[in-house]
C-alpha atoms as a PDB file:
ATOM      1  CA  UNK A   1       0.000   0.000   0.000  1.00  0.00           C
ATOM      2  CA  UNK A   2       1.391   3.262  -0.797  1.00  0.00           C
ATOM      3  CA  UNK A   3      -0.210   6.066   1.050  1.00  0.00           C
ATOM      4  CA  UNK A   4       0.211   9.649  -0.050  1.00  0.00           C
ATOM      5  CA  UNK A   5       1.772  12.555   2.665  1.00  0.00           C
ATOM      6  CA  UNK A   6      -0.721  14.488   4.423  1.00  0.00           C
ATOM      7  CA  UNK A   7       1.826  17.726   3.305  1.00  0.00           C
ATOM      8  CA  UNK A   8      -0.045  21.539   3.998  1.00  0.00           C
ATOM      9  CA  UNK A   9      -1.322  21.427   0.407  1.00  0.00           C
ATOM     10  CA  UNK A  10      -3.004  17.811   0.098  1.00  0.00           C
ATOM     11  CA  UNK A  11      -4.193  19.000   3.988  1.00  0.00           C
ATOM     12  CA  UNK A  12      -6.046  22.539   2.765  1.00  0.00           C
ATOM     13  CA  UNK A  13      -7.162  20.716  -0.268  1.00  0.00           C
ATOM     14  CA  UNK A  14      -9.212  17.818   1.661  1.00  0.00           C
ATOM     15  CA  UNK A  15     -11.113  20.482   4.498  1.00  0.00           C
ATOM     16  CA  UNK A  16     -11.866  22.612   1.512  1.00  0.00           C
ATOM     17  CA  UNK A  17     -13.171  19.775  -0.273  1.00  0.00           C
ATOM     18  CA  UNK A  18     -14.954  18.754   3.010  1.00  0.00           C
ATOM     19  CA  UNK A  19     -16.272  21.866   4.276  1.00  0.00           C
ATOM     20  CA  UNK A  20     -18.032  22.552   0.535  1.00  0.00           C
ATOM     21  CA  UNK A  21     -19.832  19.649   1.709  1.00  0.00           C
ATOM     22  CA  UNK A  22     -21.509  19.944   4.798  1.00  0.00           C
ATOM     23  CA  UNK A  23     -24.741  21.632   5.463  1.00  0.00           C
ATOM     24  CA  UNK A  24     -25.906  22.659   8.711  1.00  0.00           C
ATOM     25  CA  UNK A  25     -29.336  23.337   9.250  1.00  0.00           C
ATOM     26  CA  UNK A  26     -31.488  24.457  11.572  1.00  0.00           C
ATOM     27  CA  UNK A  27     -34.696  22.830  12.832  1.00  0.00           C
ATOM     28  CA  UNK A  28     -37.547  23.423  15.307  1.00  0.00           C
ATOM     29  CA  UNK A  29     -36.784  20.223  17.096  1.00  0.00           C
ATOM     30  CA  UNK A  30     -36.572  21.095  20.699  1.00  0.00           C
ATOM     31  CA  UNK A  31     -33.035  20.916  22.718  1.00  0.00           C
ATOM     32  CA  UNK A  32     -33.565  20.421  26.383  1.00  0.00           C
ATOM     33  CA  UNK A  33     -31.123  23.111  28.564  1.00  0.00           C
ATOM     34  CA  UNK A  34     -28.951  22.452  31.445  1.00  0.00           C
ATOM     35  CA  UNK A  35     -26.144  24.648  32.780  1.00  0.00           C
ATOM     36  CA  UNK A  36     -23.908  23.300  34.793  1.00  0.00           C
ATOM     37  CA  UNK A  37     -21.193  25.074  37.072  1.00  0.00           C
ATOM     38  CA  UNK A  38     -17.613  23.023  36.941  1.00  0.00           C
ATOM     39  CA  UNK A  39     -15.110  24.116  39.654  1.00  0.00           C
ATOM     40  CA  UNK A  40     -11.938  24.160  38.476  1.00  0.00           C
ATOM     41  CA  UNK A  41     -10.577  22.129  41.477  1.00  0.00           C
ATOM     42  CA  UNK A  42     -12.084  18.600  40.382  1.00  0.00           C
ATOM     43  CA  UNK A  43     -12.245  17.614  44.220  1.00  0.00           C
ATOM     44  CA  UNK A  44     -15.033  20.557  44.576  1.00  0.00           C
ATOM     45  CA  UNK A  45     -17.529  19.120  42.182  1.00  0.00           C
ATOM     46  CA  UNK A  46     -19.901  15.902  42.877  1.00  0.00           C
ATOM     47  CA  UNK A  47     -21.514  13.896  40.752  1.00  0.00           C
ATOM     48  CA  UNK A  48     -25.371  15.390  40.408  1.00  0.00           C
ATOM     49  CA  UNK A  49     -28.079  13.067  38.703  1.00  0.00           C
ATOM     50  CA  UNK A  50     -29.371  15.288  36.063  1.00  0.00           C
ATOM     51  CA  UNK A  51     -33.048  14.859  35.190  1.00  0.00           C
ATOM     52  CA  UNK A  52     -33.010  14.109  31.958  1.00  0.00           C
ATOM     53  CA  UNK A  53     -36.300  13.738  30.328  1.00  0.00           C
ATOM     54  CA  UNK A  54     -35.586  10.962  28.526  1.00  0.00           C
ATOM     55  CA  UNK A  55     -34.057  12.942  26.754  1.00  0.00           C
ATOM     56  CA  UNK A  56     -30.750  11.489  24.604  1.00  0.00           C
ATOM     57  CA  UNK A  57     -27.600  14.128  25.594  1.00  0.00           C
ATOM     58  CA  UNK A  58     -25.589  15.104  22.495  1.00  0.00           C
ATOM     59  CA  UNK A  59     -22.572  14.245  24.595  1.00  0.00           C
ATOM     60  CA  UNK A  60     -22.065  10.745  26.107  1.00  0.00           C
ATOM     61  CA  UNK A  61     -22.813  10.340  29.603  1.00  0.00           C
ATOM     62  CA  UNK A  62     -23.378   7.554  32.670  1.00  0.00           C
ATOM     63  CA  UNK A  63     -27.563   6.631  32.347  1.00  0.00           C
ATOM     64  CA  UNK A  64     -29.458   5.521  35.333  1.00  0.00           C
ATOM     65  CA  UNK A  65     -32.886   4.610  33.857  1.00  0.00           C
ATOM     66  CA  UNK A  66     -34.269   4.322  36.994  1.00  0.00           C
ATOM     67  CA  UNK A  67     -34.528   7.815  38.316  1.00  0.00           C
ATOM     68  CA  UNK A  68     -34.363   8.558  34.352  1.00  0.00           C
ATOM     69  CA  UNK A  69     -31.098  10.711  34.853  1.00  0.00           C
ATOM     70  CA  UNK A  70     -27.462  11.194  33.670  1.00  0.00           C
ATOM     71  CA  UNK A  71     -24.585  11.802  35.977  1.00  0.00           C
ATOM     72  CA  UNK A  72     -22.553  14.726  35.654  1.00  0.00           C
ATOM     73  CA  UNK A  73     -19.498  15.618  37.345  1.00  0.00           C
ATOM     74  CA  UNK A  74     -20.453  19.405  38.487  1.00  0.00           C
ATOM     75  CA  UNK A  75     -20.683  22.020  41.667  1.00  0.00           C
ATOM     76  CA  UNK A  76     -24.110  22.764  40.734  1.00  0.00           C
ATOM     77  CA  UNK A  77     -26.508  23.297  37.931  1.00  0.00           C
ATOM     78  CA  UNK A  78     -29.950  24.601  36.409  1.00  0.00           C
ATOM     79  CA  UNK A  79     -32.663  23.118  34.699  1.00  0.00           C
ATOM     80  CA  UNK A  80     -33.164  25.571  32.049  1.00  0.00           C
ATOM     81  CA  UNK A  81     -35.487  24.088  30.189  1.00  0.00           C
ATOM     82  CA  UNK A  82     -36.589  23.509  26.507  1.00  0.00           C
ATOM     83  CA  UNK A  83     -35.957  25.750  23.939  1.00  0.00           C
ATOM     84  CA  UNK A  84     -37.526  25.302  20.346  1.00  0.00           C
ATOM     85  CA  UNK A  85     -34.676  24.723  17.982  1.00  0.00           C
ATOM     86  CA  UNK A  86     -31.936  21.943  17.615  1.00  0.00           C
ATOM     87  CA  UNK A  87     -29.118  21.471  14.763  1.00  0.00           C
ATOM     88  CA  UNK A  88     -28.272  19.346  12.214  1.00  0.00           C
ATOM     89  CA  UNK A  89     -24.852  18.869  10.450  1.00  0.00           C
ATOM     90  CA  UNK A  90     -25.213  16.755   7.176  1.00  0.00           C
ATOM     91  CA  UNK A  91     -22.453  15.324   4.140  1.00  0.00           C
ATOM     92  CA  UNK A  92     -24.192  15.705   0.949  1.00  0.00           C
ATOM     93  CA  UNK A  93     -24.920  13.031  -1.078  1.00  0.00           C
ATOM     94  CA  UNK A  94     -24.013  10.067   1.917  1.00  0.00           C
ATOM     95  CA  UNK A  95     -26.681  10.149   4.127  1.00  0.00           C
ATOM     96  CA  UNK A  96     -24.878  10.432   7.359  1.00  0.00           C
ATOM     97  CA  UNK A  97     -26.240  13.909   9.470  1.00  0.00           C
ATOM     98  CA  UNK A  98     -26.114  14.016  13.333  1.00  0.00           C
ATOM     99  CA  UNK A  99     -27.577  16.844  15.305  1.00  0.00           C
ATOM    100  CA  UNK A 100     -24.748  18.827  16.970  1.00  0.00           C
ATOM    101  CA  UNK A 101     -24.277  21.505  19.989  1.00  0.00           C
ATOM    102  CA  UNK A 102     -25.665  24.646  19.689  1.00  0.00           C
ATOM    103  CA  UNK A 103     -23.306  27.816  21.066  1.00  0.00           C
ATOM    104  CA  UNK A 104     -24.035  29.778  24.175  1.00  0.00           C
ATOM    105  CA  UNK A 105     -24.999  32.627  21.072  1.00  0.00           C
ATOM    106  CA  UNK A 106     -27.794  30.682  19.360  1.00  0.00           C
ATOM    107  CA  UNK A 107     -28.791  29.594  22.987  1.00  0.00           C
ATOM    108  CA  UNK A 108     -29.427  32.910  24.499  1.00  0.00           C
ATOM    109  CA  UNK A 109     -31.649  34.083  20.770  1.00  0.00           C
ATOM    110  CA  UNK A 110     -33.862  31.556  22.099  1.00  0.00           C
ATOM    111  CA  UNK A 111     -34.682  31.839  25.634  1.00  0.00           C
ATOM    112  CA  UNK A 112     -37.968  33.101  26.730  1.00  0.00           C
ATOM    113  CA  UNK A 113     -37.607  35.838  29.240  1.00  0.00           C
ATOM    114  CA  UNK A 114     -37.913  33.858  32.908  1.00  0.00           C
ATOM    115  CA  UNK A 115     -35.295  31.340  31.331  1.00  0.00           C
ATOM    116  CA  UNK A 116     -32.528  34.080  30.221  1.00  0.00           C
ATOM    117  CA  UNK A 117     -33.457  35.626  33.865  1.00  0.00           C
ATOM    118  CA  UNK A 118     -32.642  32.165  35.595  1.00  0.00           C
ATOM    119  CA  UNK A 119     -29.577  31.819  33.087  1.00  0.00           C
ATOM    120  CA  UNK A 120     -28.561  35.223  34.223  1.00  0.00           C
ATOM    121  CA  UNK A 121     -28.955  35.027  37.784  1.00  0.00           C
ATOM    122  CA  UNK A 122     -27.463  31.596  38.331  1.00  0.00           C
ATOM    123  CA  UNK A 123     -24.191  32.860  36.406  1.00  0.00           C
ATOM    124  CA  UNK A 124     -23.942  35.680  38.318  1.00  0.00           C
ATOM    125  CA  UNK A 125     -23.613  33.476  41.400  1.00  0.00           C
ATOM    126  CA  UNK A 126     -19.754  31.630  40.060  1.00  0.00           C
ATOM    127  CA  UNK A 127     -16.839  33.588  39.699  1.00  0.00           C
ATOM    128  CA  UNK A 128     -15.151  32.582  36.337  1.00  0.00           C
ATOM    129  CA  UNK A 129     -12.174  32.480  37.945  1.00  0.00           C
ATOM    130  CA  UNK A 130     -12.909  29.477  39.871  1.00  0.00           C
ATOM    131  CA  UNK A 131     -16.144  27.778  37.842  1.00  0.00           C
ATOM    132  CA  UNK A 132     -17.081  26.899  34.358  1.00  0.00           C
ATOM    133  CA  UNK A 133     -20.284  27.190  33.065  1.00  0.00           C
ATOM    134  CA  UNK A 134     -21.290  24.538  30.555  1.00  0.00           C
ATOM    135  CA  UNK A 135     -24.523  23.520  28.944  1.00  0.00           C
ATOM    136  CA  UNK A 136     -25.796  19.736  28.882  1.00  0.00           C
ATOM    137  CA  UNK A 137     -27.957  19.852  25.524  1.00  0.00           C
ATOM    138  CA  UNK A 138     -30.415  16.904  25.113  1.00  0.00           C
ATOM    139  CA  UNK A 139     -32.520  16.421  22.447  1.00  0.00           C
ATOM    140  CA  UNK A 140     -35.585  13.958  21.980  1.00  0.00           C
ATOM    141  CA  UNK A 141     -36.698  14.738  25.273  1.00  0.00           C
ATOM    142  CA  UNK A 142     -40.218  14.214  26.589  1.00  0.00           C
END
């Protein structure tokens, strides 16, 4: 087998090639909110049981069916709640599309007023300096 050098040109070349064939699109799919608060000093956090909703997380994590939840590794978090849009990221002409994260930007365009108040007021309460704030986005939830 003789493969060809991934050199700078062959590299460019390929993620133009690839790029020219994706299409993300929005839908009105509903993505399921949770922010979380991460403490930079790992020993701080615990691991919560996030309600999920039966919900499917676009990010792998530990199931317990039982109390229909997901553990996550965090200080604290919110239940933000649904919002009505989701994302999808498909390769022409193969068939493969999977629906990926939406940014904190696209987020905040589509919270209704008491959720962007709760969003605001819990991330007013961790010090960036010491926390993270990260959103747990499921999708297909109930």
């Amino acid at each position: 087998m003789d493969d060809k050098p991934l050199t700078p040109q062959r590299k460019n070349a390929a993620l133009k090639d690839q790029l020219a064939n994706l299409d993300l699109s929005i839908s009105s799919d509903r993505t399921y909110l949770i922010l979380a608060a991460i403490h930079h000093d790992p020993t701080r956090n615990t691991f919560s049981k996030i309600p999920c909703k039966q919900g499917v997380p676009i990010r792998g994590y530990v199931y317990d069916s039982k109390a229909d939840a997901y553990f996550y590794e965090c200080f604290d978090f919110l239940q933000v709640g649904s919002i009505p849009v989701s994302m999808k990221l498909a390769v022409r002409d193969t068939g493969w599309s999977i629906r990926v994260p939406l940014t904190e930007g696209v987020i905040l365009k589509f919270l209704n007023e008491s959720q962007f108040k709760d969003v605001d007021h819990f991330k007013s309460l961790f010090s960036p300096d010491e926390y993270k704030l990260e959103y747990v986005q499921l999708i297909d939830s109930k």
